[in-house]
Protein backbone atom coordinates (compact mmCIF):
# COMPACT_ATOMS: atom_id res chain seq x y z
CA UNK A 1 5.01 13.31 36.40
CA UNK A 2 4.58 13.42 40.11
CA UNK A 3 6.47 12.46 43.59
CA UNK A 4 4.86 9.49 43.18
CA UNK A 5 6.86 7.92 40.83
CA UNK A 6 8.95 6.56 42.84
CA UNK A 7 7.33 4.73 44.87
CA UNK A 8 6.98 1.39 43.26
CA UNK A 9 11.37 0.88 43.51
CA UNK A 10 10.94 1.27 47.32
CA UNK A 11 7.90 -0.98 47.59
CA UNK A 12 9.81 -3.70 45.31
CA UNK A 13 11.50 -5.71 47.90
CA UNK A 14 8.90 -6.00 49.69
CA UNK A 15 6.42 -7.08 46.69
CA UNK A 16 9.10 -10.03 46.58
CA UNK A 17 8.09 -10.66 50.05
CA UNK A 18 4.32 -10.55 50.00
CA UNK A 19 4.30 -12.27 46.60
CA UNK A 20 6.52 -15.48 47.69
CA UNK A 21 4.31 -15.22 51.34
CA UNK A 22 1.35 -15.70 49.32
CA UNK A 23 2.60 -18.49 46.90
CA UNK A 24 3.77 -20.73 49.91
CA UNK A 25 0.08 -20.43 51.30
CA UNK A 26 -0.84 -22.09 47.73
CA UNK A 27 -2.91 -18.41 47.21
CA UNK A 28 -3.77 -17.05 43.89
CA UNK A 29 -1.29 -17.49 41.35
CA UNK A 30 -1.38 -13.68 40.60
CA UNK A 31 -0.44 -10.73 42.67
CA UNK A 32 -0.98 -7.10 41.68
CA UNK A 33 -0.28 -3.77 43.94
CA UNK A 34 0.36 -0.36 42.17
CA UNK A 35 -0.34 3.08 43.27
CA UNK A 36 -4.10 4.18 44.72
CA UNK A 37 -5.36 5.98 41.64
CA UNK A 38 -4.28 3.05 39.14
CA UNK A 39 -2.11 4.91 37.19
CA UNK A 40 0.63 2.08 37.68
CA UNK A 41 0.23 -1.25 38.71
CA UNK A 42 2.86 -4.04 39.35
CA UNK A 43 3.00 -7.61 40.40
CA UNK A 44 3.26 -11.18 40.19
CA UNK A 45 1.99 -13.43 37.56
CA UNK A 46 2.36 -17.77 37.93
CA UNK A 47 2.36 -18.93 34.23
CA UNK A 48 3.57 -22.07 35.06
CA UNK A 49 3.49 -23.74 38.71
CA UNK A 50 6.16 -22.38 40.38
CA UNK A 51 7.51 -19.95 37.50
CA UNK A 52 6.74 -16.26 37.99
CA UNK A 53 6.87 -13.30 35.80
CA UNK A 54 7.23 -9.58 36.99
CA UNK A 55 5.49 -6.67 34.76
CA UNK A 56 4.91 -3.07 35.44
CA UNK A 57 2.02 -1.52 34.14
CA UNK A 58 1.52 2.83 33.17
CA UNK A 59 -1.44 4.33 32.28
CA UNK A 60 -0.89 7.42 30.55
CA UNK A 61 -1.78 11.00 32.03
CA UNK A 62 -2.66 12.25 28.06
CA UNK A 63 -4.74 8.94 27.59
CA UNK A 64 -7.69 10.12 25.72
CA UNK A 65 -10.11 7.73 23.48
CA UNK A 66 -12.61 7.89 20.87
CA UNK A 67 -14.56 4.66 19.53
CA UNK A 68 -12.88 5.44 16.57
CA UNK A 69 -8.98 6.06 17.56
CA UNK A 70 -8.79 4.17 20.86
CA UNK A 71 -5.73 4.76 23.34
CA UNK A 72 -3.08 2.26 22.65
CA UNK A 73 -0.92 0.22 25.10
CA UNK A 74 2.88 -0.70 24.05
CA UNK A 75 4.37 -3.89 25.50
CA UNK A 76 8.00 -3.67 26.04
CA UNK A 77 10.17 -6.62 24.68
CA UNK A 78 13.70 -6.39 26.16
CA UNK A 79 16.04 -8.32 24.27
CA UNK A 80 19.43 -10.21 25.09
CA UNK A 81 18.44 -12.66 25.88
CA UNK A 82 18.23 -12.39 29.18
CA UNK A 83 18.12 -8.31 29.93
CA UNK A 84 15.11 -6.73 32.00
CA UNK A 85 12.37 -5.25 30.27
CA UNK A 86 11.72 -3.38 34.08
CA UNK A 87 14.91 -1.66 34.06
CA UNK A 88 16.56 -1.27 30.65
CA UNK A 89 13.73 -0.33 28.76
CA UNK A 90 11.66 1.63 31.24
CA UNK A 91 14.57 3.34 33.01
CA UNK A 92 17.15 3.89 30.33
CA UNK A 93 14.80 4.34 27.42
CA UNK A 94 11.09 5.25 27.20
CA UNK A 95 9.57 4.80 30.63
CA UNK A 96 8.61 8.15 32.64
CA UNK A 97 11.79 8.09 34.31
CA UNK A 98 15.38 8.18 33.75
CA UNK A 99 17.71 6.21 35.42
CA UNK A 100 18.61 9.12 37.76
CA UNK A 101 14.97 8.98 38.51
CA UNK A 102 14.20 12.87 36.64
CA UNK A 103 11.43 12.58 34.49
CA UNK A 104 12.13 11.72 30.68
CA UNK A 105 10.48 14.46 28.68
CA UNK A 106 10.38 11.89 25.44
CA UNK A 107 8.79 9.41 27.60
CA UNK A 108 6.49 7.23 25.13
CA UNK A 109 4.08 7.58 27.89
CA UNK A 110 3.04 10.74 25.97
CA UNK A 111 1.51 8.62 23.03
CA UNK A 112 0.27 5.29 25.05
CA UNK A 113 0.32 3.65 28.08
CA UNK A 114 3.27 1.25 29.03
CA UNK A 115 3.69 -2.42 30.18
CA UNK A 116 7.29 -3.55 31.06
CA UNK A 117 7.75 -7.42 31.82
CA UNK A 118 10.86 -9.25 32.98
CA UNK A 119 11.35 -12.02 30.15
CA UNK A 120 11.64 -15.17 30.40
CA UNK A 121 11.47 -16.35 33.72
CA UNK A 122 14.55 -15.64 35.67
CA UNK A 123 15.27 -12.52 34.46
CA UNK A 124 15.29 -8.92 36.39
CA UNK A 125 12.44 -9.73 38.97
CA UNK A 126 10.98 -12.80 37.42
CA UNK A 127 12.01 -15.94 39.33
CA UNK A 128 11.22 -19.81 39.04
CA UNK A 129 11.60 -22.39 42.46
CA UNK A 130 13.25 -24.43 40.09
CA UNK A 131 15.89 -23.96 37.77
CA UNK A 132 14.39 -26.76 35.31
CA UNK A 133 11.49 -24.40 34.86
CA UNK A 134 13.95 -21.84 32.91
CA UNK A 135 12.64 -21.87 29.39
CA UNK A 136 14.86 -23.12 26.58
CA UNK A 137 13.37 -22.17 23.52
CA UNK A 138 12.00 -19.11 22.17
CA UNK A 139 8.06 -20.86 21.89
CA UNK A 140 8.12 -21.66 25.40
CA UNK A 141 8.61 -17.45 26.29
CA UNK A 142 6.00 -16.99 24.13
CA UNK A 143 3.53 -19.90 25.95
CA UNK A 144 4.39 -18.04 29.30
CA UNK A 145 4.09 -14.20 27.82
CA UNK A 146 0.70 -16.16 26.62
CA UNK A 147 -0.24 -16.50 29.72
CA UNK A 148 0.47 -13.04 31.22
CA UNK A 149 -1.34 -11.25 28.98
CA UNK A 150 -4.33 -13.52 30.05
CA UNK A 151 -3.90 -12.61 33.40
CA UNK A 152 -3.09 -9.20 32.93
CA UNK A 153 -6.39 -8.42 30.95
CA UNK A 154 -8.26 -9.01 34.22
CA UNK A 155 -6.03 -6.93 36.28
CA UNK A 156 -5.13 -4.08 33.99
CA UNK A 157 -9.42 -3.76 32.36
CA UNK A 158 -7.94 -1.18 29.80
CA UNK A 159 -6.16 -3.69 27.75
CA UNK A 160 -10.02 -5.09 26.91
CA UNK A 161 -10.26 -1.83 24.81
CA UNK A 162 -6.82 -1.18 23.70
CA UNK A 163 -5.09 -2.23 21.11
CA UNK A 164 -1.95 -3.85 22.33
CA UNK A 165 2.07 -3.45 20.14
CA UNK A 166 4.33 -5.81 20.53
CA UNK A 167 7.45 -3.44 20.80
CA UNK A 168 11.01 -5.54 21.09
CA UNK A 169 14.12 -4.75 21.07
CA UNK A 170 17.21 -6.77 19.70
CA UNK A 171 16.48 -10.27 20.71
CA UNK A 172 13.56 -9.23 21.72
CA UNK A 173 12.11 -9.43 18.14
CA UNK A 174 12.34 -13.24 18.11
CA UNK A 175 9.67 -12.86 21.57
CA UNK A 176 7.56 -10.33 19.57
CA UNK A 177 7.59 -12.71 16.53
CA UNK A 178 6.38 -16.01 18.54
CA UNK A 179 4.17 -14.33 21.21
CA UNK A 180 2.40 -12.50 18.13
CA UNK A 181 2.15 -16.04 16.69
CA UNK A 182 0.68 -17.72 20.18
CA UNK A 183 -1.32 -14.32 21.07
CA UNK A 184 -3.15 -14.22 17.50
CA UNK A 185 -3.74 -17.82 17.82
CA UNK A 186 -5.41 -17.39 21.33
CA UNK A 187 -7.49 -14.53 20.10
CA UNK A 188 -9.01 -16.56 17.42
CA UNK A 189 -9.68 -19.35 19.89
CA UNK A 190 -11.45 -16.88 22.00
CA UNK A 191 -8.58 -17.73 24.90
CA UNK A 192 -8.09 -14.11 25.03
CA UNK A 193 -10.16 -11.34 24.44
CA UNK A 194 -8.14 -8.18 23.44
CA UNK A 195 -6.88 -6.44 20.31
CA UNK A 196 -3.37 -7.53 18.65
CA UNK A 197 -2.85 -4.23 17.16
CA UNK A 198 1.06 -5.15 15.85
CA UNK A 199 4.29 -5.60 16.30
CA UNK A 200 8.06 -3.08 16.67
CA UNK A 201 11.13 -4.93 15.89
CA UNK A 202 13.58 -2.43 16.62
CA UNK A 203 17.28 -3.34 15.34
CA UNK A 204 18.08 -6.81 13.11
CA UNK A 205 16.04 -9.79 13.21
CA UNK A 206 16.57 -13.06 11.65
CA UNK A 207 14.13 -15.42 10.47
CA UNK A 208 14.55 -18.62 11.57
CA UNK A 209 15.46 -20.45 8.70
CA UNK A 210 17.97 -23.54 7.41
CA UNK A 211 20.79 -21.36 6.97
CA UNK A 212 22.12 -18.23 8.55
CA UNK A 213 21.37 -14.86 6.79
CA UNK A 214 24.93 -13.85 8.39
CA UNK A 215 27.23 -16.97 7.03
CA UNK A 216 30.39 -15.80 7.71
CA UNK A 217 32.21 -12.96 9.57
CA UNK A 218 35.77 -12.32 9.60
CA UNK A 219 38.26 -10.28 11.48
CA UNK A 220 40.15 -7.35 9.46
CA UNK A 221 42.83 -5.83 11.52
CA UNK A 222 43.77 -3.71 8.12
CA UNK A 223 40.55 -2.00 8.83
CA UNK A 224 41.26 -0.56 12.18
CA UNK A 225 40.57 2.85 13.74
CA UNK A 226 43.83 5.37 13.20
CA UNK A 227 46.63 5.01 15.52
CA UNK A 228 46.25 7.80 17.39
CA UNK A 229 49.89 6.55 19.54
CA UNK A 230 48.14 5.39 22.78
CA UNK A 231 47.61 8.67 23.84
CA UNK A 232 46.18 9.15 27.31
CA UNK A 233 45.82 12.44 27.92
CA UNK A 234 42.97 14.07 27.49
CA UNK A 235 44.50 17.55 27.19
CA UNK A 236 47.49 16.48 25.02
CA UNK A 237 45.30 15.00 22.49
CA UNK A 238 43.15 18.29 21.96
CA UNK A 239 45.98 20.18 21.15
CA UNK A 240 46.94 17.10 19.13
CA UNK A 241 43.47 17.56 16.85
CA UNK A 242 43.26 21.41 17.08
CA UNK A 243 47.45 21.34 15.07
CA UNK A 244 45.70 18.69 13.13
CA UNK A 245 42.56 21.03 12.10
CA UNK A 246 45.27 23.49 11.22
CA UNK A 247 47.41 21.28 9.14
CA UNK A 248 44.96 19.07 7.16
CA UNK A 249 42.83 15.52 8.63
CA UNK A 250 44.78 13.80 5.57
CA UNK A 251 48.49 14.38 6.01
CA UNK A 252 49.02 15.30 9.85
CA UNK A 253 50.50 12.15 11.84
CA UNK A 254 49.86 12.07 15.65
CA UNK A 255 53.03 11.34 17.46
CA UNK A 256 53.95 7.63 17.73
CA UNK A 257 50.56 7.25 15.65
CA UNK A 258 49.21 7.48 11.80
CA UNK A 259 47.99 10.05 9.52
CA UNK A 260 44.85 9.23 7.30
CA UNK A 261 47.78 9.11 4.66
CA UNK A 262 49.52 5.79 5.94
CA UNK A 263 45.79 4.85 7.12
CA UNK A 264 45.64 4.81 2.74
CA UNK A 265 48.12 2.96 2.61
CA UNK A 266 46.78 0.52 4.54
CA UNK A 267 42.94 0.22 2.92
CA UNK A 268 44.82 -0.29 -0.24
CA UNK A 269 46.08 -3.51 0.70
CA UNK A 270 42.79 -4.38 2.22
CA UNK A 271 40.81 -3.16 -1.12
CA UNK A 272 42.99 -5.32 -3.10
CA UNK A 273 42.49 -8.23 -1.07
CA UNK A 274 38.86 -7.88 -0.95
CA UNK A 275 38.66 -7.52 -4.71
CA UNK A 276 40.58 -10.72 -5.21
CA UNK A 277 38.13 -12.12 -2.90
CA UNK A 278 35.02 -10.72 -4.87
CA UNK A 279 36.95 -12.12 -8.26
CA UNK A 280 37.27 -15.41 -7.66
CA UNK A 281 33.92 -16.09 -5.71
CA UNK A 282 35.14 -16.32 -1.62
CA UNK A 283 32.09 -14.67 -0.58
CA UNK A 284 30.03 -16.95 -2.59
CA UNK A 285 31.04 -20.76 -1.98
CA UNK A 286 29.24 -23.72 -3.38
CA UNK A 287 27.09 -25.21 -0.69
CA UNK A 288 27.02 -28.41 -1.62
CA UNK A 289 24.72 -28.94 -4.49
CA UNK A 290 23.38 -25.53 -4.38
CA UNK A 291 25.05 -23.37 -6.39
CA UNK A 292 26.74 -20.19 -5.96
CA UNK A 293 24.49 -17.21 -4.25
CA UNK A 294 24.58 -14.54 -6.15
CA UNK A 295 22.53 -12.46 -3.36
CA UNK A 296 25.78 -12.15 -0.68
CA UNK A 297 26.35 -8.78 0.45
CA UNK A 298 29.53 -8.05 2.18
CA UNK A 299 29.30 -5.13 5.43
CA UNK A 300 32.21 -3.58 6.03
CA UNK A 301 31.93 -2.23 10.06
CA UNK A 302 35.16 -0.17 11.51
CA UNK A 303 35.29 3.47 12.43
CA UNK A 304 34.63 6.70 10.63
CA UNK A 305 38.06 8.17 9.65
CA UNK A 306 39.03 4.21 8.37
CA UNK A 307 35.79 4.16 6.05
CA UNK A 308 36.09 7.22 4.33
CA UNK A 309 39.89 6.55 3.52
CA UNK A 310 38.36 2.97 2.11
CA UNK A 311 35.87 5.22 -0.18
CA UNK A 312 37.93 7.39 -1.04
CA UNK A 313 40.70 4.91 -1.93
CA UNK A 314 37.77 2.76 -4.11
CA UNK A 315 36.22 5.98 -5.81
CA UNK A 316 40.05 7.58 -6.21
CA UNK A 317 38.52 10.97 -4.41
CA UNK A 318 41.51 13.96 -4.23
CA UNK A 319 42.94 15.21 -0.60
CA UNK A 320 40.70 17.98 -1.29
CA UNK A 321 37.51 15.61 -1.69
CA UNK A 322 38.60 13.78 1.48
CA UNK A 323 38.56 16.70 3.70
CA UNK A 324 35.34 17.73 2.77
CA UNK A 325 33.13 14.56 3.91
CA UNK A 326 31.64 14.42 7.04
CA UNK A 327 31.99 11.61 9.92
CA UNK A 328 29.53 9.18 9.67
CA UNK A 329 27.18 8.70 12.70
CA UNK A 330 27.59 6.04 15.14
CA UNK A 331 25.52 2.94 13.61
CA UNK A 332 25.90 4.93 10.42
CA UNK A 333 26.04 3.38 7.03
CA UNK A 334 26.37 3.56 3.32
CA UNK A 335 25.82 1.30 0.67
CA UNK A 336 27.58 0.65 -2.51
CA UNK A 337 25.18 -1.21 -4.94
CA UNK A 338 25.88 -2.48 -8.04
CA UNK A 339 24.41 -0.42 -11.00
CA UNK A 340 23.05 -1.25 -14.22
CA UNK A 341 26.39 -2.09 -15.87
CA UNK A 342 27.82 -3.78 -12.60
CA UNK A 343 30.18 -1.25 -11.13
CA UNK A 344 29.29 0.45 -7.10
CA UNK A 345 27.83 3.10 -6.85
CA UNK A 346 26.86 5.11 -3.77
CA UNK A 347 23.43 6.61 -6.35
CA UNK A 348 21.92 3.45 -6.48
CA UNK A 349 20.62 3.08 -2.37
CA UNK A 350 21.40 6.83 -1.63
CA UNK A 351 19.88 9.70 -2.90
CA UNK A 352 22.10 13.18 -4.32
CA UNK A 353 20.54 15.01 -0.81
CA UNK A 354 21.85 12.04 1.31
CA UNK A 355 25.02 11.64 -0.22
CA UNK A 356 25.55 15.66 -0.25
CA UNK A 357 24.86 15.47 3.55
CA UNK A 358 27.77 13.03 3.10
CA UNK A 359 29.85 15.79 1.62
CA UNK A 360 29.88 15.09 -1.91
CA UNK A 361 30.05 17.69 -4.21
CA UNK A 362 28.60 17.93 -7.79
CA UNK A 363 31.43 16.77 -9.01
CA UNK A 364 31.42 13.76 -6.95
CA UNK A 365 28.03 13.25 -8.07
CA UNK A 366 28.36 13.63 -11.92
CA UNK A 367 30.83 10.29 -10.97
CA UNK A 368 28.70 8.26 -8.94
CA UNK A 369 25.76 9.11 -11.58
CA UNK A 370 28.53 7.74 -14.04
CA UNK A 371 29.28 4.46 -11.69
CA UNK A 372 25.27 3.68 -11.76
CA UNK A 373 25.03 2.85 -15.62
CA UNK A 374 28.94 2.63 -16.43
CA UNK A 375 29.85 -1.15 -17.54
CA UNK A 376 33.19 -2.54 -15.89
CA UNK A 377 36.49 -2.17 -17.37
CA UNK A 378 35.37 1.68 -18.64
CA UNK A 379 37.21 4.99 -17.58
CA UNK A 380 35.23 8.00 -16.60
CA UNK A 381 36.93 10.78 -18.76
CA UNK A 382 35.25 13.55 -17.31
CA UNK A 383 35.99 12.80 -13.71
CA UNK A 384 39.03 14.92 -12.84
CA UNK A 385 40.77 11.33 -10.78
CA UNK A 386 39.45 8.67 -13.28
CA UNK A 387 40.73 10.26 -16.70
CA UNK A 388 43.68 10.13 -18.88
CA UNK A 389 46.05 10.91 -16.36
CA UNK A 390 44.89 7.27 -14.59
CA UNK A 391 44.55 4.93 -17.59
CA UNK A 392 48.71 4.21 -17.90
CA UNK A 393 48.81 3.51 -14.16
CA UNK A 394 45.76 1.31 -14.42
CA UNK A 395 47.07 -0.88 -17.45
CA UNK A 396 50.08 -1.83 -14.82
CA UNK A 397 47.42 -3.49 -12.59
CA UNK A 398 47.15 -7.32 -12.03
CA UNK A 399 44.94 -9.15 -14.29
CA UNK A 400 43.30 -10.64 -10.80
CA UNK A 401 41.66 -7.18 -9.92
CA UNK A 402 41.32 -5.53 -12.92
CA UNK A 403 37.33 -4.64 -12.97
CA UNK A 404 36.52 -6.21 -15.99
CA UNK A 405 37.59 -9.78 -14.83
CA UNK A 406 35.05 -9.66 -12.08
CA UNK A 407 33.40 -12.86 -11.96
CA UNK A 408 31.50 -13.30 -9.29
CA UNK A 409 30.32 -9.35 -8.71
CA UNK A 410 28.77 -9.17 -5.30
CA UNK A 411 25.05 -6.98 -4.82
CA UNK A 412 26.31 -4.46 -2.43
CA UNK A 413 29.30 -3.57 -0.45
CA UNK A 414 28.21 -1.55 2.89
CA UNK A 415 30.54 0.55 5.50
CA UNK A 416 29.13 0.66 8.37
CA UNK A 417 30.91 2.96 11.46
CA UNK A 418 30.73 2.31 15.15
CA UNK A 419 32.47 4.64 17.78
CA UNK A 420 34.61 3.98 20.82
CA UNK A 421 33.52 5.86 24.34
CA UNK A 422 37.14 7.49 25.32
CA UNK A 423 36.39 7.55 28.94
CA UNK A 424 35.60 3.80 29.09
CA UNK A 425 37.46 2.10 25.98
CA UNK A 426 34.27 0.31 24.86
CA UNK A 427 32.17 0.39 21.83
CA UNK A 428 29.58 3.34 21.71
CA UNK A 429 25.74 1.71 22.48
CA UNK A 430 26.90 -1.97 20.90
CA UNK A 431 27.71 -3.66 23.68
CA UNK A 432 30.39 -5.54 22.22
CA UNK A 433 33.65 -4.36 23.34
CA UNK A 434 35.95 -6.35 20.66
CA UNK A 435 34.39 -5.09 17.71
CA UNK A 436 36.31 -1.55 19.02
CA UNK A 437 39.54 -3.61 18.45
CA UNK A 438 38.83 -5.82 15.96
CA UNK A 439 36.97 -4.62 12.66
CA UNK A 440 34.86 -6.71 11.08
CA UNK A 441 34.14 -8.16 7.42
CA UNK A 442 30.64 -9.71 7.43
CA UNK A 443 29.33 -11.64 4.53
CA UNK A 444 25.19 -11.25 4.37
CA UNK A 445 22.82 -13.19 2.21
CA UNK A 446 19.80 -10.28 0.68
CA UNK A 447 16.52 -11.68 1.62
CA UNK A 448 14.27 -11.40 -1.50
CA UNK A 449 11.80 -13.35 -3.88
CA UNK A 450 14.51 -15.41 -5.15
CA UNK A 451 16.55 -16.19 -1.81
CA UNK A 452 15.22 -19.71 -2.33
CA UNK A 453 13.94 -21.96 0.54
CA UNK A 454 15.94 -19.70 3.13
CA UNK A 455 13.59 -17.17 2.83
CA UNK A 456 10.24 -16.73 4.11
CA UNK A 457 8.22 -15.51 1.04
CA UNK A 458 5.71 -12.49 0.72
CA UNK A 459 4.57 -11.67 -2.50
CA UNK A 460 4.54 -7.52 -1.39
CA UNK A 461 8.22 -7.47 -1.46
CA UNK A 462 9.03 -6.18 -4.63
CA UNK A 463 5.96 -3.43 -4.36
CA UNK A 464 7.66 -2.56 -1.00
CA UNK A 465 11.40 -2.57 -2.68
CA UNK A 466 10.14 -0.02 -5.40
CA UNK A 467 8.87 2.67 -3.25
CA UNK A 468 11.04 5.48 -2.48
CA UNK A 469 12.36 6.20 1.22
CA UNK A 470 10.70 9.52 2.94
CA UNK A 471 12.53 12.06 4.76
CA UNK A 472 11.25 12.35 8.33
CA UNK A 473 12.37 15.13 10.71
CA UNK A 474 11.85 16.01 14.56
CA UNK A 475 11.96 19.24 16.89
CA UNK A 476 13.84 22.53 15.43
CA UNK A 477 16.43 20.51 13.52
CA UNK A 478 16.84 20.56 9.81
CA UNK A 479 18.47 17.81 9.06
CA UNK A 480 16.90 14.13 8.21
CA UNK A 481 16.41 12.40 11.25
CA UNK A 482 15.50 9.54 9.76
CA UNK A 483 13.63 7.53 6.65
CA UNK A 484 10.76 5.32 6.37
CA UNK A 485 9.29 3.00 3.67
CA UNK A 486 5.25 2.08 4.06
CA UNK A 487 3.15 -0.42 2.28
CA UNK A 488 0.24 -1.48 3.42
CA UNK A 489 1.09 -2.52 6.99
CA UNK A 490 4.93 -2.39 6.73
CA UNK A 491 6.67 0.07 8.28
CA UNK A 492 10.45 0.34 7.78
CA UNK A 493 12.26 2.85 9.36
CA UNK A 494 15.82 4.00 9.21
CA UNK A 495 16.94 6.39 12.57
CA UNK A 496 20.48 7.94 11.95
CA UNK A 497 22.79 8.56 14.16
CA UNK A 498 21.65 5.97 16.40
CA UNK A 499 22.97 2.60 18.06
CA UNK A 500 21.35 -0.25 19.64
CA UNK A 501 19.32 1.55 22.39
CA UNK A 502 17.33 4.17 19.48
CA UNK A 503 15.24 5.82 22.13
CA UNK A 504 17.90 6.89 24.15
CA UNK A 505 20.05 8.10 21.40
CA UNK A 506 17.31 10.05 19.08
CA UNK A 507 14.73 10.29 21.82
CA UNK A 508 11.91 12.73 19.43
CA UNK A 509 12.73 10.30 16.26
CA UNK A 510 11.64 7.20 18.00
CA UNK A 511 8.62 8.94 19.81
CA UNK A 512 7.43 10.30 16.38
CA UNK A 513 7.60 6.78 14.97
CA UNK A 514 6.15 5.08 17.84
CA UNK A 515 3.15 7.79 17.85
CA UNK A 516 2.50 6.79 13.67
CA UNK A 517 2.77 3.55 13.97
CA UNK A 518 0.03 2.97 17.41
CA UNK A 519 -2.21 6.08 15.40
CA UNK A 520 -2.04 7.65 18.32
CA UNK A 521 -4.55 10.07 19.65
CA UNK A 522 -2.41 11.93 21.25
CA UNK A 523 -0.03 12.54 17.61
């Protein structure tokens, strides 16, 4: 990327000018300046009288085309709602430029060429005269995106040839899902003449639908990071870790703080309580005349060290066992599903690679293998912490949360980690600072063929449910990057080790799975 790259952040104060200049002499309701050989473009577009939306067009240096594989063009969704497509996405994640202004070597620039917008109205550059012009509903977005992309097939003539994704982020998949709605109505209307060629949801998106696929959440202090004793010094504490390396993660108590030992003791009050909860139905109330779901999930989301204690605590692991799993990754998760017989099991979502990555070891395995087809109430004899040594401490157990008096069993149980940034106190790429204080217990209904009316139906679901999850990988690494299920024209991917912003934290992943899914030349 050249010198040039720059340019359009000095000229954009006084594109402002020229554009409100122009709209005061009642000129065109468009206004469009970019660089001399084309290779970006920027302006103005009125979709509305006095509403205005910014964009910021790249054409790719690799663009190449064949009338069989045509160059694609991505439109960036920024979600929020409320955050700029023009500088989140472009400069913090896949635009040609960082935000120091270096050039981003994983810009997606390398697979197709880019268009960044400012949506709605009255976000990052994009302005209304009037503040009752500010949309209020997700339809109205999509009317004005509508309009745009109407506009911006005259200015920008590649789009004419082009297949256009809808790429969004967060929030942004409810814009992707109603401006693919409006744009695929226009095309068949002949409103608009380009090529819809599909849509990126990147992150959770909920369907809108007569009741929440998140009913309930709940705050779980028992579930907290480790007490590391408010320590503040940065030098302290890695001499703090290095005696704790030395000594052992499980016993070794920070000064003023916890070990993962009284961290155990802990979880166990939490595990109890949650299996009292599962027992007699909390997760699942009535509602109303409906009766009880029997597809609510509950998603467990705290911090690394504090989940592993919890499965280790649930599957009885040894000190031994403990110390050899691995951190999960920040956005990380496992799932325990409920086998054949109705006990969790790790075996049933995961496979034996994934879960060895975890650090299980055969051993651990042979157990979980056990868990998928054991009924409730049985003992595994041949696992070392669920044998005869545990059946006269398990007989002493309340009747409430003994595992054969289970009676409302939930689908899944899921642990999900997030991370805190030290220097800044603040959750790692979440954006929400309290849930680094305050762990959460969420409650989520499964969306499937027999969800009911909540659910918006397709009868491929259970083909896509039965195929198996691929490995992907990326650069010199050996180790999964990432999975992805495919049917027909579903794509579902899975990016480790990533949070909200994916691009910025596994930069090759997403360009890989941006490349596949536009068919790239260029892959």
């Amino acid at each position: 990327m050249d010198n040039r790259s720059w340019y359009p952040l000095a000229l954009l104060p006084l594109l402002l000018l020229l554009c409100l200049s122009s709209l005061h002499d009642g000129s065109a309701a468009s206004v469009t300046t970019g660089t001399p050989d084309g290779s970006e473009l920027w302006g103005y577009v009125e979709v509305r009288p006095k509403a205005h939306l910014f964009w910021w067009y790249y054409k790719s240096p690799q663009r190449t085309s064949t009338p069989g594989k045509p160059w694609p063009t991505v439109l960036w969704l920024q979600g929020g709602p409320g955050a700029s497509g023009v500088g989140l996405g472009n400069f913090l994640e896949v635009g040609p430029l960082d935000v120091n202004l270096k050039p981003r070597n994983s810009t997606w620039l390398q697979k197709a060429d880019l268009i960044f917008v400012d949506n709605p109205v009255g976000v990052g550059y994009s302005y209304v005269e009037d503040d009752s012009l500010l949309v209020t509903t997700d339809w109205q977005q999509a009317a004005d995106a509508s309009a745009l992309l109407k506009a911006l097939v005259k200015e920008v003539p590649t789009l004419q040839t082009s297949p256009l994704f809808l790429v969004a982020e967060s929030y942004g998949g409810k814009y992707a899902a109603t401006l693919g709605a409006s744009v695929a109505r226009a095309i068949r209307t002949g409103d608009l003449k380009i090529t819809l060629g599909g849509e990126v949801k990147k992150t959770i998106v909920f369907l809108p639908a007569p009741h929440r696929r998140a009913p309930a959440a709940r705050r779980a202090p028992r579930i907290r990071e480790q007490d590391f004793g408010n320590f503040q010094d940065r030098d302290r504490m890695r001499v703090e870790k290095e005696i704790r390396r030395r000594y052992g993660r499980f016993f070794y108590r920070f000064p003023n703080g916890e070990s993962a030992a009284d961290l155990y003791d802990r979880i166990t009050g939490f595990r109890e309580t949650l299996r009292a909860d599962i027992d007699i139905g909390r997760f699942q109330p009535p509602d109303g005349p409906r009766p009880r779901s029997r597809n609510m999930n509950v998603v467990i989301v705290s911090h690394g060290l504090t989940l592993r204690v919890f499965l280790m605590r649930w599957y009885k692991w040894t000190v031994r066992q403990f110390e050899g799993l691995s951190n999960l990754d920040n956005g990380g998760a496992l799932v325990m599903q409920t086998g054949q017989g109705g006990r969790y099991s790790l075996l049933v979502h995961h496979t034996a690679d994934e879960l060895r990555e975890f650090g299980l070891t055969d051993e651990m395995l042979r157990d979980q293998m056990w868990q998928k087809t054991a009924k409730l109430g049985e003992l595994n004899y041949n696992f070392m912490t669920n044998g005869h040594s545990c059946a006269t401490l398990r007989s002493t157990s309340s009747t409430l949360i003994t595992p054969s008096s289970i009676s409302f069993p939930l689908p899944s149980i899921s642990v999900v980690s997030i991370s805190i940034i030290p220097e800044m106190g603040k959750v790692d790429d979440l954006g929400n600072e309290w849930l680094a204080y305050t762990p959460l217990l969420l409650t989520v209904s499964r969306l499937d063929d027999n969800a009911g009316d909540d659910a918006k139906k397709w009868n491929g679901l259970k083909s896509f449910l039965s195929l198996p999850r691929q490995s992907l990988y990326c650069g010199t690494s050996k180790g999964t990057k990432a999975f992805v299920r495919s049917y027909k024209n579903l794509h579902f991917y899975w990016i480790l080790g990533a949070g909200h912003f994916v691009p910025a934290d596994q930069p090759c992943i997403a360009l890989s799975m941006i490349s596949s899914i536009t068919q790239s030349p260029a892959s």
